[in-house]
Protein backbone atom coordinates (compact mmCIF):
# COMPACT_ATOMS: atom_id res chain seq x y z
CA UNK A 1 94.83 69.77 137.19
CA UNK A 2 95.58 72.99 138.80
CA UNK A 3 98.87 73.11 136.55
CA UNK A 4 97.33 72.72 133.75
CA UNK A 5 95.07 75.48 134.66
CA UNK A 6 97.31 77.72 135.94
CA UNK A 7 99.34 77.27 132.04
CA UNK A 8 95.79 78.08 130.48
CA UNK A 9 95.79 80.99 132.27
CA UNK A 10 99.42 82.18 131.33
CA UNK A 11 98.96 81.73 127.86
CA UNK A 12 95.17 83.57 127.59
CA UNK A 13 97.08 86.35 129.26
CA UNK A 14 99.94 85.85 127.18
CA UNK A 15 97.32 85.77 123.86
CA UNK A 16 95.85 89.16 125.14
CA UNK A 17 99.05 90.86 125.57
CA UNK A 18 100.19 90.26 122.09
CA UNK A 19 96.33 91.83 120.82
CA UNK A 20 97.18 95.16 122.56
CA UNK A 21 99.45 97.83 121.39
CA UNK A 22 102.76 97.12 123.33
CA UNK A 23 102.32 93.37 122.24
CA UNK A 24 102.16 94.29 118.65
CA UNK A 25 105.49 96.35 118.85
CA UNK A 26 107.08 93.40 121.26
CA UNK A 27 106.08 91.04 118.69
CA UNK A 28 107.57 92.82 115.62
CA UNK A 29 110.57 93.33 117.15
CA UNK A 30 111.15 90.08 118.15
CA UNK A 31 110.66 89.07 114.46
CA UNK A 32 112.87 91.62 113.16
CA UNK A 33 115.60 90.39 115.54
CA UNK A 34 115.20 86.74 114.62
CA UNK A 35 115.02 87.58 111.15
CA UNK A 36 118.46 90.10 111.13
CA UNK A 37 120.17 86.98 113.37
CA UNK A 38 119.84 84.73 109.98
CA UNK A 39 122.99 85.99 108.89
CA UNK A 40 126.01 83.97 110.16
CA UNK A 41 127.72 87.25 110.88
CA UNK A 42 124.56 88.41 113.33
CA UNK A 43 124.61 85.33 115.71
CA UNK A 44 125.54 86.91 118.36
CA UNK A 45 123.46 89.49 118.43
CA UNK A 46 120.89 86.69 119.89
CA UNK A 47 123.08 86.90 122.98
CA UNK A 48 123.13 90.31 123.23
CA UNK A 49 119.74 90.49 123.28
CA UNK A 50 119.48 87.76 126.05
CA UNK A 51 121.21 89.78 128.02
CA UNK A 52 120.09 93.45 127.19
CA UNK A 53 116.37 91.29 128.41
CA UNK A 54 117.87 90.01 131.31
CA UNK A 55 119.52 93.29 132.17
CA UNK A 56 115.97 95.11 131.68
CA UNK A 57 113.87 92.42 133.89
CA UNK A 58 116.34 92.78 136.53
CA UNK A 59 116.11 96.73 137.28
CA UNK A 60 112.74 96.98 136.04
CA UNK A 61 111.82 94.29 138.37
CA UNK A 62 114.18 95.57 141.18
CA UNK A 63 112.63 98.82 141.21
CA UNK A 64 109.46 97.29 141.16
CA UNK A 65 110.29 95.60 144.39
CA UNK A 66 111.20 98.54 146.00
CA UNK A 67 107.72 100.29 144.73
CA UNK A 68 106.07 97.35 146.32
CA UNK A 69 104.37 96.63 142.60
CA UNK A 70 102.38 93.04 142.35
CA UNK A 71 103.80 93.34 138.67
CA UNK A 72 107.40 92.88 138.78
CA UNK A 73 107.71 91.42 134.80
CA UNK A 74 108.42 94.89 132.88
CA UNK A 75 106.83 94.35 129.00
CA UNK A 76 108.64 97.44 128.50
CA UNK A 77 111.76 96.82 129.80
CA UNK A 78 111.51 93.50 127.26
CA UNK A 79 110.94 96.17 124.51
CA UNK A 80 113.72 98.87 125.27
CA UNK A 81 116.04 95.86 125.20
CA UNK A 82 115.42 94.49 121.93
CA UNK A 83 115.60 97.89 120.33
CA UNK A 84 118.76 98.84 122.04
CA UNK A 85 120.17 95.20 120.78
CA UNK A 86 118.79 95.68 117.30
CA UNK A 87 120.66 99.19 116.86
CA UNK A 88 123.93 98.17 118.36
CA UNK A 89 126.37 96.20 116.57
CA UNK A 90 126.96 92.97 116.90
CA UNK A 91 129.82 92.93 118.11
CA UNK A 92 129.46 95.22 121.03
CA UNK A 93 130.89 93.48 124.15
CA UNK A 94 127.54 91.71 126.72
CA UNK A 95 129.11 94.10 129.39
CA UNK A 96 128.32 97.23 127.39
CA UNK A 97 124.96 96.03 125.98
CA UNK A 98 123.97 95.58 129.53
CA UNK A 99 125.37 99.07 130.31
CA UNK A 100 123.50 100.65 127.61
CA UNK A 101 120.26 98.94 128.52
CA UNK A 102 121.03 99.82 132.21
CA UNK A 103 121.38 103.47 131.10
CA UNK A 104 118.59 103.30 129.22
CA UNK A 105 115.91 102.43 131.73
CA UNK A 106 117.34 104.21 134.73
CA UNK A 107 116.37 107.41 132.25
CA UNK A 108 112.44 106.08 132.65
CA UNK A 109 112.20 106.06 136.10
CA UNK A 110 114.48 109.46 136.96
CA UNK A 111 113.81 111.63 133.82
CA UNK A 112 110.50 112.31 133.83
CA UNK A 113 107.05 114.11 134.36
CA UNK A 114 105.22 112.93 137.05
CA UNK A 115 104.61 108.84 135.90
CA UNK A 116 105.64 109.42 132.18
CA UNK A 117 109.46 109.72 131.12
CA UNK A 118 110.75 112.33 129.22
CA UNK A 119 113.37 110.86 126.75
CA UNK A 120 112.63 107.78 124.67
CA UNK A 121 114.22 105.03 127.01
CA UNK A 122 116.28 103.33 124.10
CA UNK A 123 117.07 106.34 122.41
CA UNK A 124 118.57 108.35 125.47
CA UNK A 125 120.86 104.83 126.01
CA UNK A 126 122.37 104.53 122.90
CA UNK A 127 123.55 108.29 122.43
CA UNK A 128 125.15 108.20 126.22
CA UNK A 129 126.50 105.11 124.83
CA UNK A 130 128.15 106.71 121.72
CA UNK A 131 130.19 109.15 124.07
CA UNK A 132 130.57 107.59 126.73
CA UNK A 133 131.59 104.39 125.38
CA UNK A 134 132.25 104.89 122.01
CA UNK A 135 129.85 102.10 120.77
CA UNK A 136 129.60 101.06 117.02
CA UNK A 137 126.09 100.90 115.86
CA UNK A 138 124.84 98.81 112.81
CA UNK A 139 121.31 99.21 113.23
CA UNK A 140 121.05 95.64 112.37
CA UNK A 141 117.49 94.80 113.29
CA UNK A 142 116.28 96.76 111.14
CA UNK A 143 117.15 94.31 108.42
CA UNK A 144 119.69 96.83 106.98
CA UNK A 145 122.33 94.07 106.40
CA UNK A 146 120.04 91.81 105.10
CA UNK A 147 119.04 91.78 100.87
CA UNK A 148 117.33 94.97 99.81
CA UNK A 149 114.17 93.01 99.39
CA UNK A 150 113.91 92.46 103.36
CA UNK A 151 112.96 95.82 103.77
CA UNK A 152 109.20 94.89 102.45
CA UNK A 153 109.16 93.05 106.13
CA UNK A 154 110.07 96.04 108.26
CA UNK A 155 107.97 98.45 105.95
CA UNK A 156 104.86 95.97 106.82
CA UNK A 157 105.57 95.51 110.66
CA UNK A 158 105.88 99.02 110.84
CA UNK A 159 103.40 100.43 109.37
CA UNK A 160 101.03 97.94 111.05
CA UNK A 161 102.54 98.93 115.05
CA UNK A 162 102.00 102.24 113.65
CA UNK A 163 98.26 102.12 112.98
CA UNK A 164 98.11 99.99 116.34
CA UNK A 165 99.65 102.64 118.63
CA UNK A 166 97.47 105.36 116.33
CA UNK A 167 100.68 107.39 115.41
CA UNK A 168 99.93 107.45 111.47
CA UNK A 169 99.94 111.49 111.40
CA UNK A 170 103.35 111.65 113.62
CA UNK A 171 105.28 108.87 111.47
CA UNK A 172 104.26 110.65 107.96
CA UNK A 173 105.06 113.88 109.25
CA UNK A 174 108.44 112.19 110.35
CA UNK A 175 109.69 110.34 107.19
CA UNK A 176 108.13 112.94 104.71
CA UNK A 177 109.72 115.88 106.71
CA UNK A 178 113.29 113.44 106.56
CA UNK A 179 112.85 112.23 102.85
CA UNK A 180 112.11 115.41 101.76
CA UNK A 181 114.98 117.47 103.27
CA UNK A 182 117.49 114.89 102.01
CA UNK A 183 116.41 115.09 98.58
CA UNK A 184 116.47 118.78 98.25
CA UNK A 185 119.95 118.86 100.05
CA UNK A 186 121.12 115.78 97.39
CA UNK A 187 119.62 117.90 94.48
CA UNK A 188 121.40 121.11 95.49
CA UNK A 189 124.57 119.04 97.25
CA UNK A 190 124.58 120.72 100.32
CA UNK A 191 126.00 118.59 103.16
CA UNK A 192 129.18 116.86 103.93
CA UNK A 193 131.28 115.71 101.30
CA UNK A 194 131.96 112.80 103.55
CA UNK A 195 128.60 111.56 104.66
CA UNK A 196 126.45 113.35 101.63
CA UNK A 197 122.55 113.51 101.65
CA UNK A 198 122.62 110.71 99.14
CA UNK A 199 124.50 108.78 101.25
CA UNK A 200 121.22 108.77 103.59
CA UNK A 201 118.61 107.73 100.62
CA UNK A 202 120.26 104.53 100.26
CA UNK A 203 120.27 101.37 102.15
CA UNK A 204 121.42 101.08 105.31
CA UNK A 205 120.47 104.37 106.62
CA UNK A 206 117.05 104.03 105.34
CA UNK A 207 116.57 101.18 107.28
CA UNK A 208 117.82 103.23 110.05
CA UNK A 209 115.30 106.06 109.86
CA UNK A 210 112.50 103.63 109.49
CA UNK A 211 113.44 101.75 112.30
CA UNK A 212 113.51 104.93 114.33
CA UNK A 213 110.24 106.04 112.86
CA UNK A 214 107.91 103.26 113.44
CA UNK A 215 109.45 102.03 116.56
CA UNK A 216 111.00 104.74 118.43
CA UNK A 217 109.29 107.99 117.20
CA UNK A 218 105.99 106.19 117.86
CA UNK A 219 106.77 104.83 121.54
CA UNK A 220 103.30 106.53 123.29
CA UNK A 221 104.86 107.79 126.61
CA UNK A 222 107.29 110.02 124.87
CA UNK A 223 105.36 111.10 122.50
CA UNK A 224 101.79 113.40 121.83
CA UNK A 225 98.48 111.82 121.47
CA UNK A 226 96.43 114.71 119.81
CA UNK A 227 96.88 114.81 116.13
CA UNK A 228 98.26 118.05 115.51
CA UNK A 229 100.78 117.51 118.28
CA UNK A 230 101.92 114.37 116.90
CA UNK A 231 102.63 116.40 113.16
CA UNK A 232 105.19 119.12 114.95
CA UNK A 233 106.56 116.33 116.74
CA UNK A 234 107.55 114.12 113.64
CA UNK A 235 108.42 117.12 112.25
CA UNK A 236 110.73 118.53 114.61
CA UNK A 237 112.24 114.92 115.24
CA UNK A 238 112.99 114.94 111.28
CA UNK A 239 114.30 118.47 110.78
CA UNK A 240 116.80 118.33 113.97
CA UNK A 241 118.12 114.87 113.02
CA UNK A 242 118.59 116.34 109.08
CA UNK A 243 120.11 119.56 109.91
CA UNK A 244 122.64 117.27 112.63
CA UNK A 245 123.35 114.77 109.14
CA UNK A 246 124.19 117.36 107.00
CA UNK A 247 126.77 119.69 109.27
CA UNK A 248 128.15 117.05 111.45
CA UNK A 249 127.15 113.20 110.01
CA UNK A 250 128.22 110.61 112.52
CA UNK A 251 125.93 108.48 113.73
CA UNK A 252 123.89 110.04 116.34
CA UNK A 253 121.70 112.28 114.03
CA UNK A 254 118.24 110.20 114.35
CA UNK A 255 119.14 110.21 117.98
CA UNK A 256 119.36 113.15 118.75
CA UNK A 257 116.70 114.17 116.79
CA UNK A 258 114.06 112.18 118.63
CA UNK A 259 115.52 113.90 122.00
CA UNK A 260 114.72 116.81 121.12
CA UNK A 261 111.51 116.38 119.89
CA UNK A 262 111.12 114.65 123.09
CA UNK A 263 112.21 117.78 124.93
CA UNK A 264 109.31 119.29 123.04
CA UNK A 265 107.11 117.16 123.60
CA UNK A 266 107.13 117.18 127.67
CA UNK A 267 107.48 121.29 127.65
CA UNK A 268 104.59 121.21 125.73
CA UNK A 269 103.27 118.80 128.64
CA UNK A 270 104.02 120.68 131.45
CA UNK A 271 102.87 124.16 129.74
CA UNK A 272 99.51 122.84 128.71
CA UNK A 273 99.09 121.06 132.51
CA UNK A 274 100.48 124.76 133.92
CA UNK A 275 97.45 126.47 132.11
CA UNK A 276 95.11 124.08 133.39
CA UNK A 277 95.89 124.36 136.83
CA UNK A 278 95.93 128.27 136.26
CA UNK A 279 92.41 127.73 135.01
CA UNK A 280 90.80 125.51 137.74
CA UNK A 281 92.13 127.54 139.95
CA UNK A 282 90.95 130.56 138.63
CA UNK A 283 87.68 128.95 138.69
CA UNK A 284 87.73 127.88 142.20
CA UNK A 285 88.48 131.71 143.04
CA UNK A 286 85.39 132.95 141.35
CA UNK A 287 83.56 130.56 142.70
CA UNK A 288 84.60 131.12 146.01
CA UNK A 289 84.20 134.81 145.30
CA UNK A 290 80.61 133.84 144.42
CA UNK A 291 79.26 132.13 146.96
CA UNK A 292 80.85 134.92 149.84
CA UNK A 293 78.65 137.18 147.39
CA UNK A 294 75.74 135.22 147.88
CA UNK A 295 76.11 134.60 151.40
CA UNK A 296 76.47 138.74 152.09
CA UNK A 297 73.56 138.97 150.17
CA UNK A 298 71.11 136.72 151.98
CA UNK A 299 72.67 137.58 155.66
């Protein structure tokens, strides 16, 4: 009876995590990444995403241990995973996927100011990945392999997480900022001759930057809350990322682009927290100064 219970219990909490923010960007990735492994060729990228998740649990959990956390299950460790599977290739060997994930998370807990990271988790992986070990990346889970039609699916489950995690403003400013540049660079042919503009307004790279855009541009600890914060940011993300596409291509251009704004992002942070502290103590000063006045006053 007290089994049964205890499974009741599990999946009410289970029911309420999917309701809240994280859970609706955990459960549209999962779908994406079931979806994407339909294709024959994609199998394995199931495996790889076992193990990017068992990679994650581990260190999250580990370092949870040592923090002496009663949580030691990392949601977030789940969702850096899948994202790192879903933009790697296939075929990228278990012992690499778990490097990259490794990479990726050890960038949370070191990088950062005071309890929020600086870089995008997934983001900062995958681009030490492409130099370090020269990874392919497919950007499969984003459905980019899939028929053109697909891409109704990841348009929906993205603009949905995106409403959820109340980053509308920062995703528009994002993809109109990336659109926009590419067309005006494919109407005046500026860029590479090898990896043109145009190139980037067809399928698969538009997966790609939608992908990035609804669930890595939008993760909330990397990114701004107030509105006009969130506009620069998209638009910073999308006019680094361009400018990288159209003077050196490759495939690290969304990535780095998010890093920066990232960079931004926590300067930003720590400028607008400097001024605040300036201010309170400022305050505290004249107040102090006050009450000695008051106190000479009365003695």
């Amino acid at each position: 009876m007290n089994k049964n219970l205890g499974t009741q219990s599990n999946s009410d909490l289970f029911i309420r995590f999917l309701k809240t923010p994280k859970g609706y960007v955990f459960a549209a990735l999962t779908l994406l990444t079931l979806i994407a492994a339909l294709r024959p060729q994609d199998h394995f990228g199931l495996i790889n995403a076992a193990i990017a998740i068992a990679t994650g649990l581990l260190i999250d959990g580990g370092i949870a241990l040592l923090q002496r956390r009663q949580k030691l299950f990392s949601d977030g460790a789940v969702i850096t995973a899948l994202i790192v599977t879903d933009v790697l290739s296939h075929a990228t060997p278990w012992y690499i996927v778990a490097a990259t994930t490794a990479v990726a998370l050890f960038s949370k807990h070191i990088l950062k100011i005071g309890r929020k990271p600086i870089f995008n988790p997934a983001a900062f992986g995958l681009l030490v990945a492409i130099y370090i070990f020269s990874t392919g990346q497919s950007w499969w889970g984003s459905l980019a392999l899939m028929p053109t039609w697909i891409t109704l699916l990841l348009l929906v489950t993205g603009v949905i997480v995106t409403i959820r995690v109340n980053k509308f403003p920062q995703v528009t400013a994002f993809l109109f900022t990336y659109f926009a540049l590419l067309l005006i660079m494919a109407v005046f042919h500026l860029g590479l001759p090898s990896d043109t503009p145009a190139d980037a307004l067809r399928v698969p790279f538009v997966n790609s930057a939608l992908y990035l855009a609804f669930f890595m541009v939008t993760d909330p600890p990397t990114s701004p809350a107030p509105y006009r914060q969130q506009i620069w940011f998209g638009v910073i993300s999308a006019l680094v990322g361009t400018i990288i596409f159209a003077t050196q291509g490759g495939l690290a251009y969304l990535l780095i682009g998010l890093l920066i704004a990232n960079s931004w992002k926590a300067i930003w942070q720590w400028r607008s927290q400097s001024v605040k502290s300036m201010k309170s103590s400022e305050a505290g000063s004249r107040s102090r100064r006050k009450a000695g006045g008051d106190a000479h006053i009365f003695q």
